[in-house]
Protein backbone atom coordinates (compact mmCIF):
# COMPACT_ATOMS: atom_id res chain seq x y z
CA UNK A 1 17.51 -24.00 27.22
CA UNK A 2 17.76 -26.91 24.37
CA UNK A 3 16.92 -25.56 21.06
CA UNK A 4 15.73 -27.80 17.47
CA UNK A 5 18.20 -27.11 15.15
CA UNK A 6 16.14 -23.80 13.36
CA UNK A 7 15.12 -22.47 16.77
CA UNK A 8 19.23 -22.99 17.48
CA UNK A 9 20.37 -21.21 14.20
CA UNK A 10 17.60 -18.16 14.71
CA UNK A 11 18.85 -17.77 18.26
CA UNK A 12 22.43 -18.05 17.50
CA UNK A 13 22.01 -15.42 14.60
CA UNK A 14 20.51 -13.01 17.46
CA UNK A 15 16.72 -13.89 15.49
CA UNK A 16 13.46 -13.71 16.82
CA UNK A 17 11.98 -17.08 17.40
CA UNK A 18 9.35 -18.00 15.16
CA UNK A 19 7.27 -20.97 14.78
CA UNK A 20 8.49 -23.51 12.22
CA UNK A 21 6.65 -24.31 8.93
CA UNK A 22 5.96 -27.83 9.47
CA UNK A 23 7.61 -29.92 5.81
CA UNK A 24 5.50 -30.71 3.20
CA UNK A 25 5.80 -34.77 2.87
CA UNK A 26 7.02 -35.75 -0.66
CA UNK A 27 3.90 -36.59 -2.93
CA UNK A 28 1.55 -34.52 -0.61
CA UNK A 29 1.20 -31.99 -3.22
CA UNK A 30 1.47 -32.57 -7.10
CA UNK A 31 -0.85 -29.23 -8.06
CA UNK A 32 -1.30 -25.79 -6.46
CA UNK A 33 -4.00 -25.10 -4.30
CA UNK A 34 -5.23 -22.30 -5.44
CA UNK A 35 -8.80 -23.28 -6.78
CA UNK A 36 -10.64 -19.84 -8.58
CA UNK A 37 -10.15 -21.48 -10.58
CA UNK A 38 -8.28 -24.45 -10.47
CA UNK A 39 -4.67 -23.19 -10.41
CA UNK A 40 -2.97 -26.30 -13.26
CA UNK A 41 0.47 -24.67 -12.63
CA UNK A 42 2.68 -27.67 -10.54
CA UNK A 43 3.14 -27.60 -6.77
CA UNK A 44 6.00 -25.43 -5.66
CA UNK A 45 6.04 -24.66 -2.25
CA UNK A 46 3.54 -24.82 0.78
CA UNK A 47 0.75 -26.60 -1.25
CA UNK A 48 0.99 -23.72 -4.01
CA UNK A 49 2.92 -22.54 -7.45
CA UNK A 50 5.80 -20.56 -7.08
CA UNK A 51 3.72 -17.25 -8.90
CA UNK A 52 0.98 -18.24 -5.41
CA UNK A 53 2.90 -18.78 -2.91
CA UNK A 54 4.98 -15.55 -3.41
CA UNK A 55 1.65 -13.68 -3.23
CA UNK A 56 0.73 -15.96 0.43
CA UNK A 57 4.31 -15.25 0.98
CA UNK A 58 4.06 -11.35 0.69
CA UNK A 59 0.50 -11.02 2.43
CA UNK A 60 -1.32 -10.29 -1.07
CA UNK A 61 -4.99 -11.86 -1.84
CA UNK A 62 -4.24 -14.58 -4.42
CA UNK A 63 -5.34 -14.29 -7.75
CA UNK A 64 -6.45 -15.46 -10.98
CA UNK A 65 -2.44 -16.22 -12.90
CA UNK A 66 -2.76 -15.70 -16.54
CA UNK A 67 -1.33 -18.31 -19.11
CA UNK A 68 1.98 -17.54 -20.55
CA UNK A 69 2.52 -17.66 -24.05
CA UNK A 70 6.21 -17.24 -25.60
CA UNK A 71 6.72 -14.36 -28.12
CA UNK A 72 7.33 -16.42 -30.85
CA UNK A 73 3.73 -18.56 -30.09
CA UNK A 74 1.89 -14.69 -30.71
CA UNK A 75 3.84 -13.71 -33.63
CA UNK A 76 5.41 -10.40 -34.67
CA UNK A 77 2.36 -8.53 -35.54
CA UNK A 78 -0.50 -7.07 -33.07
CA UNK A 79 -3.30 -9.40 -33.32
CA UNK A 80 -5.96 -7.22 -33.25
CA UNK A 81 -8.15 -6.21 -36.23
CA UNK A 82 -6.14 -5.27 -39.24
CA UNK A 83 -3.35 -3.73 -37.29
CA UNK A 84 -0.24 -4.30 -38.15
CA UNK A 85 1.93 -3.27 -35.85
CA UNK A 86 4.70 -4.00 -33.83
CA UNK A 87 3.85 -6.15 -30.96
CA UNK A 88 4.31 -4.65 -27.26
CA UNK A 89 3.15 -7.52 -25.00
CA UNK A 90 0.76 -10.61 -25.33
CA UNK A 91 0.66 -10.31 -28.94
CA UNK A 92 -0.65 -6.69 -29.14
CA UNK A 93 0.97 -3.38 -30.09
CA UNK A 94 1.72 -0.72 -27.05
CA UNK A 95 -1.38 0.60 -28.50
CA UNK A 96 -4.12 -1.97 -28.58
CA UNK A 97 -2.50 -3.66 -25.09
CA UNK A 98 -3.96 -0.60 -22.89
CA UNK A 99 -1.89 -1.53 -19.92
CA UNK A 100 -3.41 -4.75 -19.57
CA UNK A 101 -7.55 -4.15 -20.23
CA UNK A 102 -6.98 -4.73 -23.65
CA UNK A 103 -8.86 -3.21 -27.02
CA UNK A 104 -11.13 -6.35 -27.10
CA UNK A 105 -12.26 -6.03 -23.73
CA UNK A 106 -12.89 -1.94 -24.08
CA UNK A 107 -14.74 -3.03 -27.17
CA UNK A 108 -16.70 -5.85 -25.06
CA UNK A 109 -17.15 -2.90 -22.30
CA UNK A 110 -18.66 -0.19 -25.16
CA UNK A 111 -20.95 -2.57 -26.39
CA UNK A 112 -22.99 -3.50 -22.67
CA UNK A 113 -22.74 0.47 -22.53
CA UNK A 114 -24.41 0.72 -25.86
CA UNK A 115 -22.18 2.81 -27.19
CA UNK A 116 -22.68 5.65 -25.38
CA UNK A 117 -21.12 7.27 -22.29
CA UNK A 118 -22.77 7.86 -18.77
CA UNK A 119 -23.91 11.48 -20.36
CA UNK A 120 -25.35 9.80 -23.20
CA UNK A 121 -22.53 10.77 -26.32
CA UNK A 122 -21.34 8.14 -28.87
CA UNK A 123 -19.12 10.50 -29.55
CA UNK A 124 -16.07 11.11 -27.58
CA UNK A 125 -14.30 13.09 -29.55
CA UNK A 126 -10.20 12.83 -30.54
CA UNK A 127 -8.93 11.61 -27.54
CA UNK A 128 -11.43 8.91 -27.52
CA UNK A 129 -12.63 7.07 -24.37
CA UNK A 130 -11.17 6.75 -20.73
CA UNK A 131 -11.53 3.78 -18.79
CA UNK A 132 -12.90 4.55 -15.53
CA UNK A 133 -12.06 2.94 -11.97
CA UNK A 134 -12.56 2.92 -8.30
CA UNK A 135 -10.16 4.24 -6.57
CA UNK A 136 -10.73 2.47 -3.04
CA UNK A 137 -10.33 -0.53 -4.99
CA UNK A 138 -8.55 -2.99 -2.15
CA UNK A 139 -6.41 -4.99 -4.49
CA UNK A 140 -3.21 -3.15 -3.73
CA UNK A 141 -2.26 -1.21 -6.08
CA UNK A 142 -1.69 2.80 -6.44
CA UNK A 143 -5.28 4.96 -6.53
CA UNK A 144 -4.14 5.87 -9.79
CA UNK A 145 -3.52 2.67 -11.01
CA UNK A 146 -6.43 0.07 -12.06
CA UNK A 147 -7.08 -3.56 -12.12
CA UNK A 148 -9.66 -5.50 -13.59
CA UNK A 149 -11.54 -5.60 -9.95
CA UNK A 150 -12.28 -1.98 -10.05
CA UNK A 151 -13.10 -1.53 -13.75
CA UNK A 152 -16.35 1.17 -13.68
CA UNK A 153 -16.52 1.54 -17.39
CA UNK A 154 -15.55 3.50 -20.68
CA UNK A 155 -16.41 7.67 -20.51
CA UNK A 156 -15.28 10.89 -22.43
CA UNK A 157 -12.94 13.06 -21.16
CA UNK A 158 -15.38 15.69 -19.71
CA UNK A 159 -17.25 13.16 -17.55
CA UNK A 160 -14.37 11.31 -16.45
CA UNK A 161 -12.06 14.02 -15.72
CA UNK A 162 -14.32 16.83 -14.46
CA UNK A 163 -18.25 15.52 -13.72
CA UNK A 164 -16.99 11.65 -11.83
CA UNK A 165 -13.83 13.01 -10.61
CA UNK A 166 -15.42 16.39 -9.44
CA UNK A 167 -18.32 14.09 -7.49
CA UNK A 168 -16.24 11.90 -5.73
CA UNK A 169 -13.63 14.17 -4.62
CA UNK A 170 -15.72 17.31 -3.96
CA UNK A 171 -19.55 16.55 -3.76
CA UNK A 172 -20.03 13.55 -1.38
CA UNK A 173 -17.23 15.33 0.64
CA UNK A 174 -19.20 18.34 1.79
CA UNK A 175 -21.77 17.41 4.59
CA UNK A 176 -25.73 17.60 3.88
CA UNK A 177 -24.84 17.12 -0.11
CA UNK A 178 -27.40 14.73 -1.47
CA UNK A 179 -26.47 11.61 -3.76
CA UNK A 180 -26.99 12.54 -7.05
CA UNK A 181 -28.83 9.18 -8.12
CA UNK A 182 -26.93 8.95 -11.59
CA UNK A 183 -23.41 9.45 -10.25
CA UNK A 184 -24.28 7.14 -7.73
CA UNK A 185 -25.43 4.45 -9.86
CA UNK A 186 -22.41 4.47 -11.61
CA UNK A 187 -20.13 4.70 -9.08
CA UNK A 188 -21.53 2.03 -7.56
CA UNK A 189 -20.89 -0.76 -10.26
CA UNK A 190 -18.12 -2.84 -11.31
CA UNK A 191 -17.56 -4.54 -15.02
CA UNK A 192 -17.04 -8.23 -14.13
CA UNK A 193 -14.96 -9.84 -17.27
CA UNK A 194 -15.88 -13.57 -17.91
CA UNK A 195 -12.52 -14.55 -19.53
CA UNK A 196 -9.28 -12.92 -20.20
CA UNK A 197 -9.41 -9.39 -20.48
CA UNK A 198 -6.33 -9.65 -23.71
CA UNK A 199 -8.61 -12.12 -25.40
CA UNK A 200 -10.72 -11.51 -28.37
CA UNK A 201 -13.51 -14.03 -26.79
CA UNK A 202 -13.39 -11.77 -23.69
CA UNK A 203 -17.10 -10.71 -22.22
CA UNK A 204 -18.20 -8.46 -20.13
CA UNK A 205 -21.29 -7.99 -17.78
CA UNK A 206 -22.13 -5.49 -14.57
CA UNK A 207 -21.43 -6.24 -11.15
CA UNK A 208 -23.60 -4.72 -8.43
CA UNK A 209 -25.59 -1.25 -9.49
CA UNK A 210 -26.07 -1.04 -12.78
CA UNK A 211 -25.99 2.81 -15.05
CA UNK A 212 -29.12 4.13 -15.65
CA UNK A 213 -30.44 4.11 -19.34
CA UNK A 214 -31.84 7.74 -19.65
CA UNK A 215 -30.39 10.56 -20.86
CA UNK A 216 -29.58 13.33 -18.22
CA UNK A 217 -29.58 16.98 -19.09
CA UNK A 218 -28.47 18.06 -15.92
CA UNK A 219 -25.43 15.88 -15.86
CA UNK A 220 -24.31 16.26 -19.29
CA UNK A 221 -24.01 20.63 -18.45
CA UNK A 222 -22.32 19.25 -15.20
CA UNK A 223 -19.98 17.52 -17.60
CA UNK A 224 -19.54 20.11 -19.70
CA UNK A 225 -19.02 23.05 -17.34
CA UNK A 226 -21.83 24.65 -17.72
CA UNK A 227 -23.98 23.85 -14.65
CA UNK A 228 -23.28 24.94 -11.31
CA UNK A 229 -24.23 22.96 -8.10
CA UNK A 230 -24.52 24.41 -4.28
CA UNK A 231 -22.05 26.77 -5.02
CA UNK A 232 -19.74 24.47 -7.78
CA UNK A 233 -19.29 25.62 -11.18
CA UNK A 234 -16.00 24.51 -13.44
């Protein structure tokens, strides 16, 4: 059996045979592909970047790249507000960076929230607010982890850590329990961030449901512990 010279070398190296990438002609490509939106990064490889072809490459969706700025183009101190500190990443301190959903955009998120949490507090007392996420999100990463894609909003520590978490993982688990309409409704939605989330122009709107605007009694005992539901009390 006569081989090309790739089929040869896969054979001879005891390989399975797999079909060959037909070669890019020079000048085919000058800019990546990608196009949501227009990726300006130069062509690298298979009509992409190098950052989007890896991601083709490794069987990931392919996704928005952020620009790159050196450290020396942010300067030494975090950028945001009057702080002063040392800068972590992207011109931010460790503090203000928030893993990547930065202080502007939590401040962007508070503000469509009015404020307040699902329960209805613009207080959230000395640990301050949680960001809240799916976690089915089907980006890839760890349930614990988030990405912008799942973003849910900003909550206090008793709703996010008892009343959400409590719902998900123990309510809508146990047949014949009704949807409880407020839970669901936030649940349900997704903050979609029109710019980039590190930027101080960042904004923020809902995707899909959107939190209801009244006050619930009911959930904020849930949230505090002190209501008990079919049987579930904290």
């Amino acid at each position: 059996m006569l081989f090309c010279k790739s089929h040869y070398e896969q054979a001879r190296t005891g390989r399975l045979l797999k079909p060959i990438k037909a070669k890019v002609k020079a000048g085919q490509y000058t800019g990546c592909l990608f196009d949501d939106p227009q990726c300006d990064r130069p062509h690298s490889s298979g009509g992409y970047c190098s950052t989007h072809y890896q991601q083709k490459n490794d069987g990931k969706p392919l996704t928005r790249i952020r620009g790159w700025r050196s450290q020396s183009e942010w300067g030494p101190l975090c950028r945001y507000g009057d702080c002063r500190s040392d800068v972590h990443s992207r011109g931010l301190c460790i503090v203000h960076y928030g893993r990547g959903i930065s202080q502007f955009a939590r401040d962007a998120i508070l503000a469509l929230q009015g404020g307040r949490c699902l329960c209805g507090t613009v207080d959230p007392g000395p640990e301050g607010w949680e960001l809240d996420h799916s976690h089915d999100c089907t980006a890839g990463h760890q349930p614990m982890s988030y990405c912008t894609a799942c973003v849910r909003g900003l909550l206090c520590v008793p709703c996010n850590r008892r009343a959400v978490s409590w719902y998900e993982g123990a309510w809508m688990r146990q047949e014949g329990n009704e949807p409880i309409p407020v839970l669901e409704e936030w649940v349900g939605r997704r903050i979609r961030f029109h710019g980039e989330p590190d930027s101080a122009d960042v904004r923020v709107s809902y995707s899909g449901q959107q939190q209801s605007s009244s006050k619930s009694p009911e959930w904020e005992d849930l949230a505090e512990g002190r209501t008990e539901i079919k049987g579930h009390s904290e």
